[in-house]
C-alpha atoms as a PDB file:
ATOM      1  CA  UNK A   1       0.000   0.000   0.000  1.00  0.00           C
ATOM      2  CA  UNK A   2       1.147   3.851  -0.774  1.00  0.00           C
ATOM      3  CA  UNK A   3       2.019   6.311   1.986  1.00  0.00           C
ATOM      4  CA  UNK A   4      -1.269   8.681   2.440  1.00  0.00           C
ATOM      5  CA  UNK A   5      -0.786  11.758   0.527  1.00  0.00           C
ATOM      6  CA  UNK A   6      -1.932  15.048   2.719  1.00  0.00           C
ATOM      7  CA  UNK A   7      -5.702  15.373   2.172  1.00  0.00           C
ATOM      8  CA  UNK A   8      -5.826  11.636   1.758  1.00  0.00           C
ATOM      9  CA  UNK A   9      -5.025  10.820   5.134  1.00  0.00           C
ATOM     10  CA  UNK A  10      -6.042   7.885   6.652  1.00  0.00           C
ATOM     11  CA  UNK A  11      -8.471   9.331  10.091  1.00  0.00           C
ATOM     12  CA  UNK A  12      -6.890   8.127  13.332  1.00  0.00           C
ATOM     13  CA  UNK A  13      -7.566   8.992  16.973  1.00  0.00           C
ATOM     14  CA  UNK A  14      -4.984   7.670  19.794  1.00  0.00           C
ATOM     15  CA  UNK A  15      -5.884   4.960  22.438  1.00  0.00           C
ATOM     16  CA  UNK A  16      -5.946   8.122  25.339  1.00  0.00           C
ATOM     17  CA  UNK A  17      -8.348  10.147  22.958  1.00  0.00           C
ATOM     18  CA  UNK A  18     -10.992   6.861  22.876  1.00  0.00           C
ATOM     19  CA  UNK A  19     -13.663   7.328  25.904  1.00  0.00           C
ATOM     20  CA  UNK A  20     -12.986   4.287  27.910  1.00  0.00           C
ATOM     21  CA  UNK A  21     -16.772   3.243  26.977  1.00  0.00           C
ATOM     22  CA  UNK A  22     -17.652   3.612  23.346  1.00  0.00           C
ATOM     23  CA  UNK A  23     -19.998   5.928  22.298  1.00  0.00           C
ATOM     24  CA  UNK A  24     -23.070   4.409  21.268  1.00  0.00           C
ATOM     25  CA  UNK A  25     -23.364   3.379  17.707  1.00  0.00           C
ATOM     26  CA  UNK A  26     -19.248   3.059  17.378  1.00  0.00           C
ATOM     27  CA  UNK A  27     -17.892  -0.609  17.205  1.00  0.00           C
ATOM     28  CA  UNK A  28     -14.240  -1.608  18.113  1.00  0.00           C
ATOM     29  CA  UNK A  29     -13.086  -4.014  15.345  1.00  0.00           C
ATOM     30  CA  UNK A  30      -9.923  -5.766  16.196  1.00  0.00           C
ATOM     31  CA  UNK A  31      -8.286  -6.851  12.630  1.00  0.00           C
ATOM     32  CA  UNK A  32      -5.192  -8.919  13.818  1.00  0.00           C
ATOM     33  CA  UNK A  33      -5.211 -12.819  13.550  1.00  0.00           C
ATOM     34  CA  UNK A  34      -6.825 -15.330  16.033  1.00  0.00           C
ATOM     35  CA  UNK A  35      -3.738 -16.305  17.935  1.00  0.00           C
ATOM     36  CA  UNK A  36      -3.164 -12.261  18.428  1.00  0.00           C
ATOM     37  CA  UNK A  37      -6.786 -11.985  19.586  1.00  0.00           C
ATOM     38  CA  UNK A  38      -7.083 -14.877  21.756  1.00  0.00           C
ATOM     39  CA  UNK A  39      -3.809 -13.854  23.687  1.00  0.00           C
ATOM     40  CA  UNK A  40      -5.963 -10.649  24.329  1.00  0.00           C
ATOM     41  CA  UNK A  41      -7.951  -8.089  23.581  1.00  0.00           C
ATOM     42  CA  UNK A  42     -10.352  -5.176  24.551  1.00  0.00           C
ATOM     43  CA  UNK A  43     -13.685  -6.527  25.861  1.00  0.00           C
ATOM     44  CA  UNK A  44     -16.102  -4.856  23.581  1.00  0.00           C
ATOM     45  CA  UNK A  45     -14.252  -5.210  20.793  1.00  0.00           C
ATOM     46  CA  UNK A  46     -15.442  -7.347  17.318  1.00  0.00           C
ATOM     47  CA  UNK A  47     -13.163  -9.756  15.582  1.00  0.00           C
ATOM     48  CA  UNK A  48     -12.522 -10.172  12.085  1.00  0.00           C
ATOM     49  CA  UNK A  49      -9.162 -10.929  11.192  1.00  0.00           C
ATOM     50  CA  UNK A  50      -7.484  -8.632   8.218  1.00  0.00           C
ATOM     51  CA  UNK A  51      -6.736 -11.537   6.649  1.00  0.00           C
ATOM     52  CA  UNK A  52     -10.630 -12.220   6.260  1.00  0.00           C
ATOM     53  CA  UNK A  53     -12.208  -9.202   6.022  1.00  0.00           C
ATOM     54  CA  UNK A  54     -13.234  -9.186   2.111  1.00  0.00           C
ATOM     55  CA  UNK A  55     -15.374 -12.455   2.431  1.00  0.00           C
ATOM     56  CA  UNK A  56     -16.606 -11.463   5.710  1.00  0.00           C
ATOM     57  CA  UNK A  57     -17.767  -8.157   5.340  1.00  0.00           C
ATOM     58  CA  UNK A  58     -21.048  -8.504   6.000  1.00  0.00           C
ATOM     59  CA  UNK A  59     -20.225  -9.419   9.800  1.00  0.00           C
ATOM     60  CA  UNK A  60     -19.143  -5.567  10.463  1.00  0.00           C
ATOM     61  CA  UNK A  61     -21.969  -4.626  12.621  1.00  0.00           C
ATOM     62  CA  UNK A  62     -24.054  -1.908  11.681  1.00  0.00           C
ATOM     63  CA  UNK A  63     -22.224   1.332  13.490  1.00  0.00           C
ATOM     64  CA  UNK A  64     -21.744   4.960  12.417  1.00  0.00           C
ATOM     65  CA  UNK A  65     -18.517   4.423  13.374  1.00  0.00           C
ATOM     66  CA  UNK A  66     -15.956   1.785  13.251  1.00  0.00           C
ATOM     67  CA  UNK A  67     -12.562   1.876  14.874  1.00  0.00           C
ATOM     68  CA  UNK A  68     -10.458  -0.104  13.844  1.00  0.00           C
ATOM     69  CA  UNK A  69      -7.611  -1.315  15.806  1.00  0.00           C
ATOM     70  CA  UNK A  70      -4.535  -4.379  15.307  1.00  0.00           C
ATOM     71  CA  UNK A  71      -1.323  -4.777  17.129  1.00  0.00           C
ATOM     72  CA  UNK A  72       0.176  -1.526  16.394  1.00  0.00           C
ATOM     73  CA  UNK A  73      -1.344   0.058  13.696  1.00  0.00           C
ATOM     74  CA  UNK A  74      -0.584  -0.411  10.465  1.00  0.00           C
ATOM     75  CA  UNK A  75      -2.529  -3.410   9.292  1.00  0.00           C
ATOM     76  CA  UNK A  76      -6.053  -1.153  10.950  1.00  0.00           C
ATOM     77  CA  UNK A  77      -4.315   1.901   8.682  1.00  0.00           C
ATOM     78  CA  UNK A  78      -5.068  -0.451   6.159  1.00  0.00           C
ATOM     79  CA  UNK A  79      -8.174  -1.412   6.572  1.00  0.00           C
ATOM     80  CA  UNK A  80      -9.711   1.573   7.692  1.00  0.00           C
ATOM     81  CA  UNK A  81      -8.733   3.489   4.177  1.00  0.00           C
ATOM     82  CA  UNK A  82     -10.670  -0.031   2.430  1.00  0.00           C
ATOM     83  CA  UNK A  83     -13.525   0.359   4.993  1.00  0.00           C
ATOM     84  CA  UNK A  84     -13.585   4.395   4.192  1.00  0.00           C
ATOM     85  CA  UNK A  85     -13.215   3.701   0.412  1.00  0.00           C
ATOM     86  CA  UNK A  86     -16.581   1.080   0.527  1.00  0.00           C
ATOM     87  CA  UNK A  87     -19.220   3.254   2.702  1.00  0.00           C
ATOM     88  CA  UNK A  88     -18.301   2.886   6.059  1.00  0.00           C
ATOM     89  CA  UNK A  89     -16.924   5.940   8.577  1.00  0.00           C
ATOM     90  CA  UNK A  90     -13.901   4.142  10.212  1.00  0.00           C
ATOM     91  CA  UNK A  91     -11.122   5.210  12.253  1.00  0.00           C
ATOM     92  CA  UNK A  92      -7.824   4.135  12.638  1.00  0.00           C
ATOM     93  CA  UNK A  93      -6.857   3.220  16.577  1.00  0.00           C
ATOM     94  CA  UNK A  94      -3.252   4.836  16.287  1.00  0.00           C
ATOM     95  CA  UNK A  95      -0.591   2.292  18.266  1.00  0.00           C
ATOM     96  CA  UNK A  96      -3.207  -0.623  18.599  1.00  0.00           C
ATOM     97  CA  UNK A  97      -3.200  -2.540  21.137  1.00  0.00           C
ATOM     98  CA  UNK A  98       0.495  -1.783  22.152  1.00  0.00           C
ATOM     99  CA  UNK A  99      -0.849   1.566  22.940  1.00  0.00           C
ATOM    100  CA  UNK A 100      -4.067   0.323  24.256  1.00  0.00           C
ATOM    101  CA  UNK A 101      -2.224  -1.875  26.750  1.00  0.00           C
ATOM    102  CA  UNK A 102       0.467   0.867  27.131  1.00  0.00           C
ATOM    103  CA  UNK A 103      -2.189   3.109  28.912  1.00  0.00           C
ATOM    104  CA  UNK A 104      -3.405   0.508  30.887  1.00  0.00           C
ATOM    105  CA  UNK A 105      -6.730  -0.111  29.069  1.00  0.00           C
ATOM    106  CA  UNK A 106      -8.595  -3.438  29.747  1.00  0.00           C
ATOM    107  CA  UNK A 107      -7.833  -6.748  28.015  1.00  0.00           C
ATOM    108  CA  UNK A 108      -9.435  -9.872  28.211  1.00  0.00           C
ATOM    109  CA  UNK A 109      -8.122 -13.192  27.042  1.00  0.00           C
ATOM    110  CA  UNK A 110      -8.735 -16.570  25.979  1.00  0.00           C
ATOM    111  CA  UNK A 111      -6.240 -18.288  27.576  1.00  0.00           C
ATOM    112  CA  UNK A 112      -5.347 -16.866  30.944  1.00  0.00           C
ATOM    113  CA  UNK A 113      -3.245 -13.265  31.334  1.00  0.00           C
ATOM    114  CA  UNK A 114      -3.865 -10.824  28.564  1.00  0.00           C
ATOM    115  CA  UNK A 115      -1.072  -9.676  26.768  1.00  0.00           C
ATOM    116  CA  UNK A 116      -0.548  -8.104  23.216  1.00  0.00           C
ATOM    117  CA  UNK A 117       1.271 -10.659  20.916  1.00  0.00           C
END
């Protein structure tokens, strides 16, 4: 993928600038890969691996706004210029969950102690 150009940026907000609860009608959509998500991940958020997200568009729940977060940000950079480009008002979750956890935001896990991998 190309570096943005300016006026073409890609929107972003940082972890510290989310509320802690999302507004309502916003959806956290965590793009990383299942072994990322099940060693942890924010509690309201909605998985759909990057990897997936073409086929499985139609599970993007119905939001006026979609952040869009991964491990540190560049794969959700990506996807939230694809979700922006087909109808949808997404956001870019600057850091991902390295800054999420960074700033000591809740995780949950799958398998014990969240952590980012």
């Amino acid at each position: 993928m190309t570096t943005p150009v300016p006026g073409n940026q890609v929107p972003g907000v940082q972890p510290e600038d989310l509320p802690a609860q999302l507004p309502e009608g916003s959806v956290l959509l965590d793009v990383r890969e299942s072994n990322e998500w099940q060693a942890g991940h924010a509690p309201q958020a909605v998985h759909l691996p990057m990897s997936e997200l073409v086929d499985r568009l139609d599970e993007i729940p119905e939001a006026d706004q979609v952040y869009v977060i991964c491990r540190s940000g560049g794969r959700s950079a990506k996807v939230t210029a694809y979700l922006n480009a087909n109808g949808w008002d997404a956001v870019n979750v600057e850091r991902g969950m390295n800054g999420w956890s960074a700033i000591g935001r809740p995780m949950v896990s799958d398998d014990g102690e969240p952590y980012v991998l």
